[in-house]
Protein backbone atom coordinates (compact mmCIF):
# COMPACT_ATOMS: atom_id res chain seq x y z
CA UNK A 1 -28.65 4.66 -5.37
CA UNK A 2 -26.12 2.10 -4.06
CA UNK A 3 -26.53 -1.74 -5.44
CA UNK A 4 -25.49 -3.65 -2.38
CA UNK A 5 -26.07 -6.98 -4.97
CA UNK A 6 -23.32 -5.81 -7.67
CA UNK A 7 -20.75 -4.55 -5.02
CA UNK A 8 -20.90 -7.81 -3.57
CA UNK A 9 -20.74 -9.40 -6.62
CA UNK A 10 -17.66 -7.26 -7.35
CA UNK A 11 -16.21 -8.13 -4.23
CA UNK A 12 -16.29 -11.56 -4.50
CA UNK A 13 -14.23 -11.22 -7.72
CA UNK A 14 -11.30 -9.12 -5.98
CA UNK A 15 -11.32 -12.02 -2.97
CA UNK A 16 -11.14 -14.32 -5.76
CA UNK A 17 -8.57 -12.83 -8.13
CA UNK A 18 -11.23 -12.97 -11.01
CA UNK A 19 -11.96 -10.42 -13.16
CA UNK A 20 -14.86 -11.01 -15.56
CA UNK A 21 -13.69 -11.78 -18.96
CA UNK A 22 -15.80 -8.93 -20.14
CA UNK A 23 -13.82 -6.32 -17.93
CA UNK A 24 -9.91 -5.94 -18.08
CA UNK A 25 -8.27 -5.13 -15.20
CA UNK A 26 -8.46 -1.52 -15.92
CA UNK A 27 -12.17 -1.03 -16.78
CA UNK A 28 -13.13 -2.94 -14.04
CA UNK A 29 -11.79 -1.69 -10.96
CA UNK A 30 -13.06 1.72 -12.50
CA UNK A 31 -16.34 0.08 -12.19
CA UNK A 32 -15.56 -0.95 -8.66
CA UNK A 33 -14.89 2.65 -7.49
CA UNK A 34 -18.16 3.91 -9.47
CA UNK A 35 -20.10 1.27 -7.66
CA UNK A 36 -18.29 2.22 -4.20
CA UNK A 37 -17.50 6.05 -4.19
CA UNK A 38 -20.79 6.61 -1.88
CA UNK A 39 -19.90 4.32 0.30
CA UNK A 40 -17.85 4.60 3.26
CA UNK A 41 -15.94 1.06 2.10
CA UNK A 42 -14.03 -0.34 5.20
CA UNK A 43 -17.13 0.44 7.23
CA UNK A 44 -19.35 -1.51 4.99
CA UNK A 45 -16.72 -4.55 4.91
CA UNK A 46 -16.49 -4.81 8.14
CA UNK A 47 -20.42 -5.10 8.57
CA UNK A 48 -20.26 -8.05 6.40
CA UNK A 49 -17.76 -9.89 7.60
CA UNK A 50 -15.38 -9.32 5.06
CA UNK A 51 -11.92 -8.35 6.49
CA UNK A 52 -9.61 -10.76 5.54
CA UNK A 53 -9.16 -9.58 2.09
CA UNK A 54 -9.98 -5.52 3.09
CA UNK A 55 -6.50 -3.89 2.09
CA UNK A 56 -6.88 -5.68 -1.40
CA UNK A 57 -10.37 -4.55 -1.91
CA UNK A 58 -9.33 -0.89 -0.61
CA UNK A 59 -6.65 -0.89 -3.14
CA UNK A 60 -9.10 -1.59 -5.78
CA UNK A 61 -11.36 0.96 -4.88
CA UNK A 62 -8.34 3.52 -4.88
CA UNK A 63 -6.98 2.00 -8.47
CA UNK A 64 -10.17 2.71 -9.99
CA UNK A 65 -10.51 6.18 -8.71
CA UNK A 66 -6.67 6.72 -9.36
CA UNK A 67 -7.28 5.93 -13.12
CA UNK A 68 -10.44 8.12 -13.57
CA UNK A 69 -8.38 10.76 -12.58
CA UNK A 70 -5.28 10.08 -15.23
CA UNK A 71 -8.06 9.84 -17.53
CA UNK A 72 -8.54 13.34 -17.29
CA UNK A 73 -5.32 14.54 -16.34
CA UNK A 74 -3.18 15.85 -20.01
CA UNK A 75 0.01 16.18 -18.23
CA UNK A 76 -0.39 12.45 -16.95
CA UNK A 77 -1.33 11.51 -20.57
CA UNK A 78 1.99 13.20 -21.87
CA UNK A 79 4.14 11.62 -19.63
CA UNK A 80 2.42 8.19 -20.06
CA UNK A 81 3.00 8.62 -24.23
CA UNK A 82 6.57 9.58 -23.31
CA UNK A 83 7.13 6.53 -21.16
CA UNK A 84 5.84 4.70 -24.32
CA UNK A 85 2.74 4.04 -23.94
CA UNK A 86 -0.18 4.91 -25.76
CA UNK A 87 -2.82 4.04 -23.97
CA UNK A 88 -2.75 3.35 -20.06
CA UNK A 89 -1.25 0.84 -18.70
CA UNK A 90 -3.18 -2.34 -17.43
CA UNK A 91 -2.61 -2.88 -14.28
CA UNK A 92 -3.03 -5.92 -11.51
CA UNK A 93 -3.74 -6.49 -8.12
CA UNK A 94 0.08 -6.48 -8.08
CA UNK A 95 0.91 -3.06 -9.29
CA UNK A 96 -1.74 -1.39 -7.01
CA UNK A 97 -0.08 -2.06 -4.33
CA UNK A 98 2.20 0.97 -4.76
CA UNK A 99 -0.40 3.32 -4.99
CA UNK A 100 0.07 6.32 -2.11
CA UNK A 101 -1.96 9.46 -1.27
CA UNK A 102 0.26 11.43 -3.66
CA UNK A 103 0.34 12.98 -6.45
CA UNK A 104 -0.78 11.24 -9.76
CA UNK A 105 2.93 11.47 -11.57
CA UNK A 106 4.69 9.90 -8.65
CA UNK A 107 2.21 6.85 -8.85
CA UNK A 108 3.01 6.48 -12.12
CA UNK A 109 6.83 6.37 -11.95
CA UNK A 110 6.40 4.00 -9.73
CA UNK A 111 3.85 1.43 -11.34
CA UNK A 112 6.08 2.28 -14.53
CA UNK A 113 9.24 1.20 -12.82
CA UNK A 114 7.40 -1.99 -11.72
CA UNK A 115 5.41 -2.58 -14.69
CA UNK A 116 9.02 -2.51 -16.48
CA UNK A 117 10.42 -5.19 -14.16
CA UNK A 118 13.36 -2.60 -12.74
CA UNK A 119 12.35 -3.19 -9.06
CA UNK A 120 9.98 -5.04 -6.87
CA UNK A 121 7.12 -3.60 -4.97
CA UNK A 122 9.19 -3.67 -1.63
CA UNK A 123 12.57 -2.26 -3.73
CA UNK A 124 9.98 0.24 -4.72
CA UNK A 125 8.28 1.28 -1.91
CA UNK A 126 11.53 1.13 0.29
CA UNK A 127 13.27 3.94 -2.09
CA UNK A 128 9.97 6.26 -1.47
CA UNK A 129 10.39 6.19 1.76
CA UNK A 130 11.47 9.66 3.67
CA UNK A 131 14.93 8.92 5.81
CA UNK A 132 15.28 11.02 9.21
CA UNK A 133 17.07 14.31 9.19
CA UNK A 134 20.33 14.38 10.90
CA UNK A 135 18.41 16.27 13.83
CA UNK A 136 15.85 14.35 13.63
CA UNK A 137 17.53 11.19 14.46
CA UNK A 138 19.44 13.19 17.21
CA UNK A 139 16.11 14.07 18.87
CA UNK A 140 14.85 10.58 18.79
CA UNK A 141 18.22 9.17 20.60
CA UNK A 142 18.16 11.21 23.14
CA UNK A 143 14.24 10.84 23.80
CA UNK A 144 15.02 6.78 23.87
CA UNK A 145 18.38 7.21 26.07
CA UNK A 146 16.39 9.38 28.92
CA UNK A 147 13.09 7.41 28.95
CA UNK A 148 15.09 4.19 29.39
CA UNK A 149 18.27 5.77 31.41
CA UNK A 150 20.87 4.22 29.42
CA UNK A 151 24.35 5.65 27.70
CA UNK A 152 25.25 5.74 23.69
CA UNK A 153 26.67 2.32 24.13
CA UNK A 154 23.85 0.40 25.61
CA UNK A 155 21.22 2.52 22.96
CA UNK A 156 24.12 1.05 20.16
CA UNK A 157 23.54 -2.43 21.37
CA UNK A 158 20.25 -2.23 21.89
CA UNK A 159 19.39 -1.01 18.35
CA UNK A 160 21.06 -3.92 16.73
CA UNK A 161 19.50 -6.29 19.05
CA UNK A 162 16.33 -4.44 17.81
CA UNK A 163 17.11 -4.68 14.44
CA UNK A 164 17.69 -8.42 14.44
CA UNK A 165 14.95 -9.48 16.81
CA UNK A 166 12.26 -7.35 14.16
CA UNK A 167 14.14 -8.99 11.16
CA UNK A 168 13.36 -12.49 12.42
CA UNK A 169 9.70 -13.77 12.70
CA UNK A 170 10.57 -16.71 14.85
CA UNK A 171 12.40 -14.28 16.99
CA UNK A 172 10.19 -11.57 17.44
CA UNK A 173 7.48 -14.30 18.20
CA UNK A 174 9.48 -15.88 21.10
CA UNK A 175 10.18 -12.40 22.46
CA UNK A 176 6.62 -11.42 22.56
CA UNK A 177 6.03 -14.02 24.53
CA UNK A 178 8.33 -13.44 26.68
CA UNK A 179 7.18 -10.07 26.87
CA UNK A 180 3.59 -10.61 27.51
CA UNK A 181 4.55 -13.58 30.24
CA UNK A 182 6.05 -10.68 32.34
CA UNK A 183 3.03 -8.52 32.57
């Protein structure tokens, strides 16, 4: 049976960045998914009003369920005492961040490399990112060229126009406005 009272409860901890000093970090978002797995969790946040803090709650529920499996998992174990560490890692609301639907060992290399200070969460997640295939990025130039009619040169300039106006918040801002006042 579901206990609406203690997922709340729970909840209001992860919006508030405090775990109960009974709990580490660890044990408690394990708790958290335990409490949660039955329960479709976005849906239910949503219901109560409680969106503003839904990725970071969503990444809790995945941490916990993400360490109940490397509790069971030897090879994870081996790698883990390898790496140095004997028992698993604590981790934060920092360090879940980088946690992907993938495999358990890539998770790990990358909370590892964080945990270890050799890269930031964006360096991180940046590397893990798949680049395009020389064909790939082929195909998607000449989709962009013939939808808008335009040559190499204009798709050249418009790219790093593109690049700058989506690197710049105060630009991208004034050009969706600009946007939206043509429609």
């Amino acid at each position: 049976m579901i206990n609406f009272q203690l997922i709340n409860q729970l909840i209001e901890c992860i919006e508030n960045n405090s775990i109960p000093s009974s709990f580490t970090f660890n044990d408690f978002v394990k708790n958290f998914y335990n409490e949660t797995k039955l329960l479709p969790l976005s849906k239910y946040l949503r219901s109560i009003n409680k969106t503003k803090q839904l990725p970071k709650i969503i990444y809790s529920k995945k941490a916990g369920e993400f360490l109940l499996e490397t509790k069971n998992n030897q090879e994870i174990q081996t790698f883990l005492k390898r790496k140095g560490y004997q028992d698993l890692p604590q981790l934060n609301f920092k360090s879940i961040l980088l946690l992907r639907k993938i495999d358990l060992i890539s998770n790990w290399k990358k909370i590892i490399t964080f945990i270890e200070g050799k890269a930031s969460i964006d360096e991180i997640n940046k590397t893990t990112r798949p680049a395009l295939l020389p064909q790939e990025v082929l195909l998607l130039e000449e989709f962009i060229t013939s939808e808008l009619s335009i040559n190499d040169r204009e798709l050249n300039w418009l790219l790093t126009k593109y690049a700058i106006i989506s690197n710049n918040k105060k630009i991208f801002s004034a050009f969706k406005k600009l946007i939206n006042n043509l429609k």
